[in-house]
Structures are given as structure tokens and as C-alpha cells.
Protein backbone atom coordinates (compact mmCIF):
# COMPACT_ATOMS: atom_id res chain seq x y z
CA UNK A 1 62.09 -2.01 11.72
CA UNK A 2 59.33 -4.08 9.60
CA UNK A 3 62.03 -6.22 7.12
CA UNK A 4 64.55 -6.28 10.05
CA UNK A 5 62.22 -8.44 12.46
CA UNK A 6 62.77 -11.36 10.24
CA UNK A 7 66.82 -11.18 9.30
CA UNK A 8 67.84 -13.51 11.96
CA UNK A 9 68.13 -17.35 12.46
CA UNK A 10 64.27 -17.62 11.97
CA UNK A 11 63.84 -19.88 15.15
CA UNK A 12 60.88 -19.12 17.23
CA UNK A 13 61.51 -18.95 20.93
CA UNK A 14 57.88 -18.51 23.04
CA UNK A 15 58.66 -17.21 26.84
CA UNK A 16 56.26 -16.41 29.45
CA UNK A 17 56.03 -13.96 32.41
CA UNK A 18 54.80 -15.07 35.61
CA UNK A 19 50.52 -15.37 34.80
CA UNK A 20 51.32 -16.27 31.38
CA UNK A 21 52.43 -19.81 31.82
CA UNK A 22 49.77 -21.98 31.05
CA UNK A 23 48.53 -20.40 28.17
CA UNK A 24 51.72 -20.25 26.43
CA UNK A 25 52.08 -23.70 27.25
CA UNK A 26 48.98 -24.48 25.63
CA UNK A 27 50.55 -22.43 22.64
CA UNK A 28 53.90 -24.28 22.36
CA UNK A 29 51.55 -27.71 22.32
CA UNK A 30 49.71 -26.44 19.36
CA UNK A 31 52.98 -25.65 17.79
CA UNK A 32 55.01 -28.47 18.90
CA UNK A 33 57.93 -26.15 20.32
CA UNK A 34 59.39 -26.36 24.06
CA UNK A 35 58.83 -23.43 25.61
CA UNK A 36 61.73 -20.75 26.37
CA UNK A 37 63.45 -21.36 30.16
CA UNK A 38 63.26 -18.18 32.28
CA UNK A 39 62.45 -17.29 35.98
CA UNK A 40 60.18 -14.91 37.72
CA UNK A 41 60.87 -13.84 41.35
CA UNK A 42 58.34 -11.61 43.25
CA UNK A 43 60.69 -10.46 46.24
CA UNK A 44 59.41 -9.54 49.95
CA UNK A 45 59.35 -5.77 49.64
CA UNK A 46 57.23 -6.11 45.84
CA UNK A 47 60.25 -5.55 43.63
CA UNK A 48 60.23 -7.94 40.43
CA UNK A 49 63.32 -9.90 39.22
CA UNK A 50 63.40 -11.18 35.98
CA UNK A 51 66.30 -13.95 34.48
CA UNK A 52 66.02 -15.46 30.50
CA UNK A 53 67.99 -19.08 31.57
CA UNK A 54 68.71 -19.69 27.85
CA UNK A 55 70.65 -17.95 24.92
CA UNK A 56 68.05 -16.33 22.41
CA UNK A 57 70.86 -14.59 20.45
CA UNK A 58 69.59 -14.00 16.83
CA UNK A 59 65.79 -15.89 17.60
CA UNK A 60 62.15 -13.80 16.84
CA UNK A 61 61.27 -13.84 20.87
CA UNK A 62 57.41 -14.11 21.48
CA UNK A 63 56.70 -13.17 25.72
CA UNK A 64 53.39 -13.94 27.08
CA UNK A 65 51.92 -12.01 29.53
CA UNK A 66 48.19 -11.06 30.33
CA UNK A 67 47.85 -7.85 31.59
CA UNK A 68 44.36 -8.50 34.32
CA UNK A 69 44.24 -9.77 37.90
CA UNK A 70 47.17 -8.04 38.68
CA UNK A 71 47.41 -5.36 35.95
CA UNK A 72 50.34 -3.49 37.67
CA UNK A 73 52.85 -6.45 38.67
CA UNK A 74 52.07 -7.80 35.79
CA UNK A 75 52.87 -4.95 33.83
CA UNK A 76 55.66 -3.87 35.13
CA UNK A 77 57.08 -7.71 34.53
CA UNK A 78 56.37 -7.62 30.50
CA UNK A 79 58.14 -4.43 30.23
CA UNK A 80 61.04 -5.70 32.28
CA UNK A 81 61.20 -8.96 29.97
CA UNK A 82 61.41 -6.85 26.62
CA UNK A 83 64.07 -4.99 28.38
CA UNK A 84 65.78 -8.37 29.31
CA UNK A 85 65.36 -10.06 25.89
CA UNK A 86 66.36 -6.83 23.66
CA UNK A 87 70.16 -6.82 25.60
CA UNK A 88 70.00 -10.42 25.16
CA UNK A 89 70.16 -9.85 21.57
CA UNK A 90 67.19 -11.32 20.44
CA UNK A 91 66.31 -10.79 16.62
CA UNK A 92 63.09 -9.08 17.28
CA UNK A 93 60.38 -9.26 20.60
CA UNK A 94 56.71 -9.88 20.05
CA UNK A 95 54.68 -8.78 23.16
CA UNK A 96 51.52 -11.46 23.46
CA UNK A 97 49.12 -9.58 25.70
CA UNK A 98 46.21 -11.96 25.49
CA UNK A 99 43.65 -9.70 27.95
CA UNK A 100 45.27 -6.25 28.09
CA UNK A 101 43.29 -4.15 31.50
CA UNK A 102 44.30 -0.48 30.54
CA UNK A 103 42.69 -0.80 27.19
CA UNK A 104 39.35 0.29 29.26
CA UNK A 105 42.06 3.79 29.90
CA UNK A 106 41.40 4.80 26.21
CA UNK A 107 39.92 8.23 26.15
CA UNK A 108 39.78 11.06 28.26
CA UNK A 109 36.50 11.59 29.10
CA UNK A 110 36.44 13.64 32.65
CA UNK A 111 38.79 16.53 33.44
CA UNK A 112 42.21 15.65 34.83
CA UNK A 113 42.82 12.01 34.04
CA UNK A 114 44.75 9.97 32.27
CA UNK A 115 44.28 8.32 29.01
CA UNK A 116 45.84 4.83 31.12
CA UNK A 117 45.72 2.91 27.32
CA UNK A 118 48.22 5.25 26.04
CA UNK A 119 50.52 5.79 28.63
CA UNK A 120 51.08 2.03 28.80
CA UNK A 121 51.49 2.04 24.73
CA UNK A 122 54.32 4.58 24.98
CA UNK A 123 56.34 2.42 27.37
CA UNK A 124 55.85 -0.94 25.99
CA UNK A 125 57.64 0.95 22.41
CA UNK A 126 59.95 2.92 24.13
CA UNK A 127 61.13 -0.26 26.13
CA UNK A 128 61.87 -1.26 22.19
CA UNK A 129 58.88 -3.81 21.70
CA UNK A 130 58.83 -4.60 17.75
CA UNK A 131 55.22 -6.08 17.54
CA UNK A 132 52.40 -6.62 19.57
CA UNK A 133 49.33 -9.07 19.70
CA UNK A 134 46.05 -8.28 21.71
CA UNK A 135 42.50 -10.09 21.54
CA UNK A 136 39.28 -8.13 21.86
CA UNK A 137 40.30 -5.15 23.23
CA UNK A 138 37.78 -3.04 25.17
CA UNK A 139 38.43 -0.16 23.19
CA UNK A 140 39.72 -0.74 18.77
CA UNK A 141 41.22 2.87 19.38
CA UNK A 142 43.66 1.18 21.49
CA UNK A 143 45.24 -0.09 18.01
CA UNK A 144 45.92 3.27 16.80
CA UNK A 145 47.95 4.11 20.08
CA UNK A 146 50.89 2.11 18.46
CA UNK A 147 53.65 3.29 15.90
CA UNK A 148 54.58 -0.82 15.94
CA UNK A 149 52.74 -2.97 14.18
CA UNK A 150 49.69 -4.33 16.41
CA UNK A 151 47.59 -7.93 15.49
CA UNK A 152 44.19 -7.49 16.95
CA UNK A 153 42.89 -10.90 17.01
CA UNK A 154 38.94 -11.71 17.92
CA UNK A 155 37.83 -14.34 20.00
CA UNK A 156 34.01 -14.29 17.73
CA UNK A 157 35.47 -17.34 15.61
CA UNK A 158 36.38 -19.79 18.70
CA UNK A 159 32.70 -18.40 20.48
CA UNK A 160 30.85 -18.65 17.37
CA UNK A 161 32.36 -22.73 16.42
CA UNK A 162 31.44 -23.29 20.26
CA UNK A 163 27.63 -22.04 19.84
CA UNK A 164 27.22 -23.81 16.86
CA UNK A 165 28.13 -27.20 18.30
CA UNK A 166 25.98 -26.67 21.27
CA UNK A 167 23.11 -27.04 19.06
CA UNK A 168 21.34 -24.10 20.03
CA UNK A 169 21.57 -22.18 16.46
CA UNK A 170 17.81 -21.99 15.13
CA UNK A 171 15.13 -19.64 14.40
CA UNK A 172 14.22 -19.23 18.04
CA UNK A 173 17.79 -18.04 19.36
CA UNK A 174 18.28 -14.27 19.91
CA UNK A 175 21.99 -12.46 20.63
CA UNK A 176 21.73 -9.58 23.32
CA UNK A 177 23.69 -6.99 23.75
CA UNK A 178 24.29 -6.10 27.87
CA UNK A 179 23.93 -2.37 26.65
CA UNK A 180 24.48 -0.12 24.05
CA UNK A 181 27.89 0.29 23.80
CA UNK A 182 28.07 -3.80 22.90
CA UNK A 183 25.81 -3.71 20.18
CA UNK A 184 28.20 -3.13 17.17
CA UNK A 185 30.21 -6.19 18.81
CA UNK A 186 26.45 -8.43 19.12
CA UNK A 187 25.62 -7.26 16.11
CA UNK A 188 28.51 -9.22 14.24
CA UNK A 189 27.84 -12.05 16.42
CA UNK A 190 24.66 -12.50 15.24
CA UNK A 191 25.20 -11.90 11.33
CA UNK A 192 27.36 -14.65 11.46
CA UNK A 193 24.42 -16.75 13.23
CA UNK A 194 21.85 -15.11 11.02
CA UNK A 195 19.45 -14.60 14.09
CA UNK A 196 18.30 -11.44 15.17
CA UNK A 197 19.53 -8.83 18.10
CA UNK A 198 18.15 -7.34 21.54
CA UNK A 199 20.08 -5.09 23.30
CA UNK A 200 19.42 -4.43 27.77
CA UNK A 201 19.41 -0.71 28.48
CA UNK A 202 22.20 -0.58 30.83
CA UNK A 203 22.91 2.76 33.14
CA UNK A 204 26.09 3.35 35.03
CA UNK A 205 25.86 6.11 37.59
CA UNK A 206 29.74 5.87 38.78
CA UNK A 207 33.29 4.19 38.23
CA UNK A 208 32.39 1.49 40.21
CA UNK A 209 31.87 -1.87 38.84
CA UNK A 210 28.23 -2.47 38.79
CA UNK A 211 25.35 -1.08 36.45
CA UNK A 212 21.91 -1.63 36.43
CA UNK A 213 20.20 -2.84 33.20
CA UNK A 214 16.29 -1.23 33.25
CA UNK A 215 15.11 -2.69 30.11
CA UNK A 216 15.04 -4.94 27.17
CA UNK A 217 14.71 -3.60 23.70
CA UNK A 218 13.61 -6.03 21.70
CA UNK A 219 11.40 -9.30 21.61
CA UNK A 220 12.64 -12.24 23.70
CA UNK A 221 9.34 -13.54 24.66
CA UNK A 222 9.74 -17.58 24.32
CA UNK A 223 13.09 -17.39 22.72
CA UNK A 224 16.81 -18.39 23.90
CA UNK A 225 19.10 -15.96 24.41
CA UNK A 226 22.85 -15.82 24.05
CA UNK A 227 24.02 -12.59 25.97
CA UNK A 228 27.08 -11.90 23.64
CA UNK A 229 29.97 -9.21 26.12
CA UNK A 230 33.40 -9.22 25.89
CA UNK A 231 34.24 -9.13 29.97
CA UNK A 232 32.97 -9.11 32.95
CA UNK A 233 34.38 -8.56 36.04
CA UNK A 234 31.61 -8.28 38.90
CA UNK A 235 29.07 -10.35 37.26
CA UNK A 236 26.42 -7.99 38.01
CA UNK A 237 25.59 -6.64 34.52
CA UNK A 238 25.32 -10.18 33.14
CA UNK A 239 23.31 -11.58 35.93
CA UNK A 240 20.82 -8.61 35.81
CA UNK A 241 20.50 -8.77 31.87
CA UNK A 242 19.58 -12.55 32.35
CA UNK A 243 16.91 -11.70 35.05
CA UNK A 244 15.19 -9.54 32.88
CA UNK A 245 15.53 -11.58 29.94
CA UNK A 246 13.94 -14.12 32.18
CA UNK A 247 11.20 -11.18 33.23
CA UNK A 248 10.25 -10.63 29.65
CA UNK A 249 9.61 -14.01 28.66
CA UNK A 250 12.90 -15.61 27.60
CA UNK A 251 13.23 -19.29 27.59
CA UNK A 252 16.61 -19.97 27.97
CA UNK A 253 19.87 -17.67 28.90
CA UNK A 254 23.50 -18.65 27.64
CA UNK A 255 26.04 -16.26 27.50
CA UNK A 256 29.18 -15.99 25.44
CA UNK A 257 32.45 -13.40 27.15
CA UNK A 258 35.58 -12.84 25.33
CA UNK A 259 37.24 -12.80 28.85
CA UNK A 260 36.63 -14.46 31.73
CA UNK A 261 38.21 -11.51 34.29
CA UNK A 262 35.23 -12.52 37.14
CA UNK A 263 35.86 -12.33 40.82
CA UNK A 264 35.58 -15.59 43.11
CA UNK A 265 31.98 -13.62 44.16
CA UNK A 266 31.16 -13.24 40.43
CA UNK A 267 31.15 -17.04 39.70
CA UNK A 268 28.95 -17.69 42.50
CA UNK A 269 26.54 -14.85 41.22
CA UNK A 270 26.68 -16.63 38.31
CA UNK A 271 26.36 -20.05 39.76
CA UNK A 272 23.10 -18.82 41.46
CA UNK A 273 21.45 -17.06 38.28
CA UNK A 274 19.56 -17.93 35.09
CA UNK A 275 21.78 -18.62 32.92
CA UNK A 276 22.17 -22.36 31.64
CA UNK A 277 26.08 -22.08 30.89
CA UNK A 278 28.76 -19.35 30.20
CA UNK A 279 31.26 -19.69 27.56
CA UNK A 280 34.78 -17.67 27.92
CA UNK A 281 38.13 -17.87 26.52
CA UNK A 282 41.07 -18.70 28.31
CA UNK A 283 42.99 -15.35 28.06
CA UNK A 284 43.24 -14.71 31.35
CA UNK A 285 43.04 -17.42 33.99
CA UNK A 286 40.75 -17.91 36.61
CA UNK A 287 41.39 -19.70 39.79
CA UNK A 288 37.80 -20.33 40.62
CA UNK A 289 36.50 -21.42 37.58
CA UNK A 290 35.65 -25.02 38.72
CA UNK A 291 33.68 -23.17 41.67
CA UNK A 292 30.84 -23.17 39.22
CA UNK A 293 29.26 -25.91 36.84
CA UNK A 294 28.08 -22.85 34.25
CA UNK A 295 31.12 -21.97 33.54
CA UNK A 296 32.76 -23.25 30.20
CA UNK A 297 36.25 -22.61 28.90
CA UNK A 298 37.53 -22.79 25.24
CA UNK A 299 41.26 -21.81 24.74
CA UNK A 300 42.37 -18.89 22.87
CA UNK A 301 45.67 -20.18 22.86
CA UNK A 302 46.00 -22.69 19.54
CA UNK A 303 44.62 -18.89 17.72
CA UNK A 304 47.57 -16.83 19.28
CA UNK A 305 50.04 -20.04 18.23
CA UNK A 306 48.45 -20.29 14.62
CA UNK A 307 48.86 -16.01 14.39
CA UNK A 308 52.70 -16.71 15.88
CA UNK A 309 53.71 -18.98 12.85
CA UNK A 310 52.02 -16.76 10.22
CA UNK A 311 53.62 -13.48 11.55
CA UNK A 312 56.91 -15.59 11.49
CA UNK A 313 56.21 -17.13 7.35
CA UNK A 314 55.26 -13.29 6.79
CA UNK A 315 51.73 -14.60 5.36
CA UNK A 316 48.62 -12.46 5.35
CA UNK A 317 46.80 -13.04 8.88
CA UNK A 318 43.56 -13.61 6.63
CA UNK A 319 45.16 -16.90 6.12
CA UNK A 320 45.04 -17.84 9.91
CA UNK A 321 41.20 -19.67 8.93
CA UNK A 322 42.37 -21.34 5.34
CA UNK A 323 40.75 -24.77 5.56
CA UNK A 324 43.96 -27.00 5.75
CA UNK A 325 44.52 -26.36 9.55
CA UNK A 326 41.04 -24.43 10.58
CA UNK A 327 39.19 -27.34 12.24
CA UNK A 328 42.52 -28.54 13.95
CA UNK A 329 42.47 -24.79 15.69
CA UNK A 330 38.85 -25.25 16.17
CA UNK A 331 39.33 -29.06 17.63
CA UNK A 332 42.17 -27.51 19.71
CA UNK A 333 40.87 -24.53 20.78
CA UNK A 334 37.18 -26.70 21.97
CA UNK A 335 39.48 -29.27 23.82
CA UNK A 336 39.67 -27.80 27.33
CA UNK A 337 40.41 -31.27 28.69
CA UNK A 338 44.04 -31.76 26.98
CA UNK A 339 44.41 -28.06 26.41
């Protein structure tokens, strides 16, 4: 399929399922482009109806859709949509998944379950998806779940530009890790700050949501601390971590999440705890955001748009951060009031 994708009329059509609106409106503002006309309807009895309102004969289709708040509606509606715009003839259909769920389904690790990551992968191809973008998937694996090509973009650039500008980047800032399993991701993080790690000992006893962190390894006494994770859903890990940092001497707690996926109680846990702000993308939205002054939003969406027009001029995604158009991303991406 690879040389195929890009034998048609080379127009760029951007669509979006029902939760993906605004952020692939925020996309087609960064690209100048209108985006694509369709309809959603969510009847009575659940069922999902799904109606492209325009001709995209011959055009490189690119649906958004982020896969979170409600992973199985929404789901079912991207796979519908690359079923509608493949027998609308479309030239080829990119699936934009900004925050995929089931990537935390990547590995069987009990008797008797299923690997959730993969079973969605199969569909999405055999639906006849021809590429498909993710950013900071739970689990890399994920990536090698896919015969089609996969662009596994990181939101570390957009986090890293926002730290920097906060002015908090100096000898006394440490990046923690929530636990273990984070600390190749914190680790990164903080080579690019050139400050040094600490990582929260972090048990889970069960599937549910909430872990306890026991300890800090490493020394936080009178530093600031930028708690580096790439979701969080209860808020119960992060608030803990910070309490301890706090316990052990910390001066100051920021944190830094990939994805905001939090729960209306989560932003008041975090609302009531130690940290001084919280940084997130956009990926997936969240209606009680502005139920918290912490809680600061940069947009993911000018990276997915930039990442769009270089899969389309079949350029080397390394050139997503050349200089002639990296600080208008940046600017873009940092703008939450006109994004």
C-alpha cells in the first residue's frame, strides 16, 4: 500500500468523529484548511450512525478520534468512519488517535485475558485503515501491533518548551518519576533539562485505579519538583507522590502529564493538593478543566497538523522540529487562549 497512499489528487481532507471536534479544529487552524463536513448521531437504543456530507473521492482522508472517556462508543465510531470513507473512495485514510485507552491492554500478564491493545489493532487494519498516528502511548509495544505504518508522536517537546518558559529550569529543579515503570520516560525528560531524577516507589495491589506511593528515592530536600507521568486518571498517584515530596523536604511541586484523562473528582483532588500547577496536553478533552486554577493546557494539536503535512510531502518526520516553522508550533501549541 505505502506508494499507493499518495497517487491521488493530493488534497488533504481532516474529518472528525464525535469527541474529536475541537482538536481537529485546532488542527485545520494551524493548517489553514476547513475542516471535512460529516455527522455523528448517537441513537436512543446506543447504536451509532455515521454520514461523510461531502465528496472525498480521490483525497488522503485524515479522521480524528480520541479513543478515552468513552473508549467503546468512541471506538466503535472510528472504525465505522474508516469503513464509511474507504467506500467513499477516498485515496487513502489516516486514523488520528490522539489518546488511544486500550494501549494500557498490551500484554497478557494474568491467565485468561485479553491482550485489549491488539485486538483493537487487528480491527482498525482489517476495517482497511492505511496509516495511523498515536501520541505517548502507555505501552511502545503497542507500535509493533501494526502491519500499517504507525507515527508515534511524543508530547516531551510541547511539555519541555512549556517548563522552560515557566522559568523554573535551574540547578535546584528535580524530575520525578510517580514509580518505576515511568522512569525511562522521566529520565528523558530530564536529560533534556540537564537536572537530575527521583523516582516515588509506587505499589498497586489490584486493577483498580489507585496506588499508594511509600517512598521517595532520591534527594528532594529544598528542591522543586516536576512530577513528569504520562496520564492520570484518579489523581491519586499524583497527589500522593506530591505529599511525600512535600514530606521529604521538597519546596515546590509542578507536574507535567501527557494526558489529561482525570475524573471531575480528580481535578478537585488536585485542586486541594500541593502542587503549584499541572501542565497537560489537549489530547483528550476535559469538561472540568476550568473546575481547577492548577490546571494548565497546551495543545497537541498544531504537532498532529505539522506531522499531517509532512506525512502528505512524504518528508522524514525528523523534519517536523526544522527551525523554519518550530517556534510557530511551539507559539501555537502554548496559545491555549486562541487555540
Amino acid at each position: 500500500m505505502g506508494n499507493n497512499m499518495y497517487t491521488g489528487s493530493g488534497i488533504i481532507k481532516i474529518f472528525a468523529g464525535r469527541t474529536g471536534k475541537p482538536f481537529a479544529q485546532r488542527m485545520c487552524n494551524y493548517l489553514g484548511a476547513q475542516m471535512g463536513d460529516a455527522t455523528t448521531i448517537m441513537f436512543d437504543e446506543g447504536n451509532i450512525f455515521v454520514r461523510i456530507n461531502e465528496s472525498i473521492r480521490d483525497k488522503d482522508v485524515y479522521i480524528v478520534q480520541p479513543i478515552g472517556r468513552e473508549p467503546n462508543d468512541e471506538f466503535t465510531e472510528l472504525l465505522f468512519w474508516i469503513d464509511a470513507f474507504k467506500r467513499s473512495s477516498a485515496n487513502s485514510v489516516t486514523a488520528i488517535i490522539p489518546y488511544f485507552s486500550y494501549a494500557k491492554g498490551d500484554k497478557k500478564d494474568e491467565p485468561r485475558v485479553s491482550i485489549r491493545a491488539r485486538v483493537c489493532a487487528d480491527c482498525i487494519e482489517t476495517i482497511g485503515v492505511d496509516r495511523v498516528l498515536f501520541m505517548d502511548l502507555h505501552a511502545d509495544q503497542v507500535v509493533g501491533f501494526f502491519k500499517k505504518p504507525v507515527d508515534h508522536l511524543s508530547a516531551r517537546p510541547l511539555l519541555l518548551e512549556y517548563v522552560k518558559r515557566q522559568g523554573i529550569v535551574n540547578d535546584d529543579l528535580v524530575v520525578v518519576s510517580p514509580d518505576a515503570g515511568s522512569a525511562k520516560r522521566v529520565h528523558s525528560f530530564a536529560t533534556a533539562l540537564q537536572v537530575p531524577v527521583a523516582i516515588g516507589d509506587k505499589t498497586r495491589y489490584d486493577h483498580k485505579s489507585d496506588a499508594k506511593v511509600l517512598n521517595i528515592i532520591g534527594d528532594v530536600k529544598d528542591k522543586n519538583c516536576l512530577v513528569v507521568d504520562d496520564f492520570s486518571i484518579t489523581g491519586g498517584t499524583l497527589v500522593d507522590v506530591a505529599r511525600a515530596l512535600k514530606e521529604h523536604g521538597a519546596k515546590h511541586v509542578y507536574g507535567a502529564l501527557s494526558h489529561n484523562v482525570m475524573t471531575q473528582k480528580a481535578i478537585h483532588r488536585i485542586e486541594e493538593s500541593d502542587y503549584e500547577w499541572l501542565v497537560s496536553t489537549d489530547t483528550l478533552e476535559c469538561p472540568w478543566a476550568n473546575e481547577s486554577t492548577k490546571l494548565r493546557t497546551i495543545s497537541a494539536a498544531p504537532m498532529f497538523a505539522q506531522a499531517v503535512k509532512t506525512i502528505h510531502d512524504r518528508a522524514p518526520m525528523s523534519t517536523m522540529f526544522d527551525h523554519r516553522f518550530l517556534k510557530r508550533l511551539m507559539d501555537m501549541s502554548l496559545d491555549t487562549e486562541n487555540n
